[in-house]
C-alpha atoms as a PDB file:
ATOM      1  CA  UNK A   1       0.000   0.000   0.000  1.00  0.00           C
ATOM      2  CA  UNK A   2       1.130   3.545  -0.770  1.00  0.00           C
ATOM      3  CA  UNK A   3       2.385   5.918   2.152  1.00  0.00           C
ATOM      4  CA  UNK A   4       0.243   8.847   1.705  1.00  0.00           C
ATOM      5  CA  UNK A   5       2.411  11.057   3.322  1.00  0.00           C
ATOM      6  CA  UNK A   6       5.027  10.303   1.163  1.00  0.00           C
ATOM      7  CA  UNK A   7       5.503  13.302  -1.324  1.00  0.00           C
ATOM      8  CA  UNK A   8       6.806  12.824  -4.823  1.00  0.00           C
ATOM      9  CA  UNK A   9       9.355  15.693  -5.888  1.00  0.00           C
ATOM     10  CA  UNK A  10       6.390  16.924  -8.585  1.00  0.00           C
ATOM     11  CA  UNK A  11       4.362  17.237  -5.592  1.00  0.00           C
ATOM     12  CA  UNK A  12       6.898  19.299  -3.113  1.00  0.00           C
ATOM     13  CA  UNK A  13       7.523  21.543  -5.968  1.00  0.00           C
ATOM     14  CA  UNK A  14       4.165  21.810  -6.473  1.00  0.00           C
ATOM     15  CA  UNK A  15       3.566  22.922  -3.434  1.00  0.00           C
ATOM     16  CA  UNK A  16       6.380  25.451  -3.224  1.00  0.00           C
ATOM     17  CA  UNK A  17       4.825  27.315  -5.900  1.00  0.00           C
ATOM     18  CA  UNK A  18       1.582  27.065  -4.504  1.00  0.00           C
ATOM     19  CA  UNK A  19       2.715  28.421  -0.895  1.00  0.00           C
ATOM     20  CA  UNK A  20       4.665  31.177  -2.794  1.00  0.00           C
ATOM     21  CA  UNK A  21       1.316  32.083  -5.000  1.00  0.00           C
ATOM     22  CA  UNK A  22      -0.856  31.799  -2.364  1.00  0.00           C
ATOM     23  CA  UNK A  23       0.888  32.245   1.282  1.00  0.00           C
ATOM     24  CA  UNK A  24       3.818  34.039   0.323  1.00  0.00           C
ATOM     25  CA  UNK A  25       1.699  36.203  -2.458  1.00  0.00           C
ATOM     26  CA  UNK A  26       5.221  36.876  -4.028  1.00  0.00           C
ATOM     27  CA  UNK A  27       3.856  36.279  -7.862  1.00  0.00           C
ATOM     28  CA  UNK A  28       7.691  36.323  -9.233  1.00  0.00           C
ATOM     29  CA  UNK A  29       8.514  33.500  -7.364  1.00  0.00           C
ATOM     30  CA  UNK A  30       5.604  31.162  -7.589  1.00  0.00           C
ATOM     31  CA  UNK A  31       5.898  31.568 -11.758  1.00  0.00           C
ATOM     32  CA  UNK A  32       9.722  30.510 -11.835  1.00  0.00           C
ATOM     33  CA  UNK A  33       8.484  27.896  -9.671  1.00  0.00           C
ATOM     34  CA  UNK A  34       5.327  26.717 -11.491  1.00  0.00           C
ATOM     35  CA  UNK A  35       7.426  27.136 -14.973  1.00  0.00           C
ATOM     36  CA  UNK A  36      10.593  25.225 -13.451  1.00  0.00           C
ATOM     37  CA  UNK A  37       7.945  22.536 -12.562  1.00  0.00           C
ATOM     38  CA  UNK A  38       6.730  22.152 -16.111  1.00  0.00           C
ATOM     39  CA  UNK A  39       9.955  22.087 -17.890  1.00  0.00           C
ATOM     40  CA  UNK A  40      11.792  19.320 -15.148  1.00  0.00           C
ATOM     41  CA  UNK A  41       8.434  17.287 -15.167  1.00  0.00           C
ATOM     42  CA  UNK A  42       6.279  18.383 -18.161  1.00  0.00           C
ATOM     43  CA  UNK A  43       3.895  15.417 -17.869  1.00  0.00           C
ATOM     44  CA  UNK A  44       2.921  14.857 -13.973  1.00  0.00           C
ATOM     45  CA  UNK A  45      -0.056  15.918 -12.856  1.00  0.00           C
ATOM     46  CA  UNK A  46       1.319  18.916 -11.258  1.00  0.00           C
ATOM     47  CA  UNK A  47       2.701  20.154 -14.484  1.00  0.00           C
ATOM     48  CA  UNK A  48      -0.583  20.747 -15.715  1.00  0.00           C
ATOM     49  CA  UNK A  49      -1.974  22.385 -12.323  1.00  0.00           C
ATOM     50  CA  UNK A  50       1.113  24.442 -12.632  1.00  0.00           C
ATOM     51  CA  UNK A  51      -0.180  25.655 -16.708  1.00  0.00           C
ATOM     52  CA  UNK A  52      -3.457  26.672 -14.803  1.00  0.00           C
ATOM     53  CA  UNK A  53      -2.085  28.384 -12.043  1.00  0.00           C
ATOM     54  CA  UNK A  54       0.043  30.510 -14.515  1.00  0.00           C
ATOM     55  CA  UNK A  55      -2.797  31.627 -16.619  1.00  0.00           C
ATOM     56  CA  UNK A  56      -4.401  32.338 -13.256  1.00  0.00           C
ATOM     57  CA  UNK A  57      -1.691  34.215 -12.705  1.00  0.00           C
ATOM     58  CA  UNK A  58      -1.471  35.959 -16.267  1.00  0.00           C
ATOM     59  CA  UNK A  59      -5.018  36.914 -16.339  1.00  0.00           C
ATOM     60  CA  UNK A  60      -4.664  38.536 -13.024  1.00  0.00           C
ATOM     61  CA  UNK A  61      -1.446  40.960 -13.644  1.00  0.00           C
ATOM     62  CA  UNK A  62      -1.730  41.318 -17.888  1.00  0.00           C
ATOM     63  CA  UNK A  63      -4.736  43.244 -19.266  1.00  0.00           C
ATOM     64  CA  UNK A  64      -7.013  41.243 -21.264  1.00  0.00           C
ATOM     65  CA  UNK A  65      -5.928  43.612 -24.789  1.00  0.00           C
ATOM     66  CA  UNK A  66      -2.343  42.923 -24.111  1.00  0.00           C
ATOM     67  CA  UNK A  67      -3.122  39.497 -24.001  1.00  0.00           C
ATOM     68  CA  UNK A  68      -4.306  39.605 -27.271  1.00  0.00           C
ATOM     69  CA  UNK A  69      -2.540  41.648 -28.756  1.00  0.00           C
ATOM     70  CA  UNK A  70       0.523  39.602 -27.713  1.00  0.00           C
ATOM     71  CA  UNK A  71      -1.156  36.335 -28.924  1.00  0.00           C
ATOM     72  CA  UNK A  72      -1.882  37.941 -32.461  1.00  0.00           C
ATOM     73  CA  UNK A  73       2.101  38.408 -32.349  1.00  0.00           C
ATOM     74  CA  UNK A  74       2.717  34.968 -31.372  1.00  0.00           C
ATOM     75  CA  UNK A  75       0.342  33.135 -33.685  1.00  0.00           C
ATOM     76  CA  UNK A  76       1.673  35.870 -36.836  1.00  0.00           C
ATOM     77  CA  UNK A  77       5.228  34.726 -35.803  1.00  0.00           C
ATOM     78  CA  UNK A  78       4.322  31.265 -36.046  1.00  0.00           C
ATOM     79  CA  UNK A  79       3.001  31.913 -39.454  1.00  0.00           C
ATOM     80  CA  UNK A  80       6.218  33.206 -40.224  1.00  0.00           C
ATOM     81  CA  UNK A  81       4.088  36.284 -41.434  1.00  0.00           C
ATOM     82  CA  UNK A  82       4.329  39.919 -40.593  1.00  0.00           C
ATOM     83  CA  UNK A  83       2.636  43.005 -40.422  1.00  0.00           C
ATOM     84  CA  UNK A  84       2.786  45.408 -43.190  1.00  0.00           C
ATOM     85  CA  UNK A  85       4.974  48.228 -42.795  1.00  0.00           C
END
């Protein structure tokens, strides 16, 4: 049987980020935290708690026109096309 109180690493640094988000309310720390998260363990569970808690944390501190307008930049670089001058 499996020791719940046994804490996978996924799962402390999960809860770092969430203590720093949440406890802490220091929003620098908890996204290098959350985004470390993804990119050492991009498929656990956590990882993708972690994506939500960033775009929590996006939608909070970016307005929503500079969120657009920085995805219209994004998706136009992807499309390797550009604006006209």
């Amino acid at each position: 049987m499996h020791d719940q109180t046994e804490r996978t690493g996924a799962d402390r640094a999960y809860a770092a980020a969430h203590a720093a988000h949440y406890s802490d309310r220091n929003l620098v720390t908890a996204l290098r935290l959350y985004s470390e998260l993804i990119a050492s363990r991009p498929n656990a569970p956590e990882a993708g708690y972690s994506r939500a808690q960033i775009r929590n944390i996006v939608k909070a501190v970016v307005p929503a026109q500079a969120l657009l307008d920085a995805q219209i930049q994004l998706a136009l670089a992807r499309l390797d096309c550009s604006e006209p001058s």
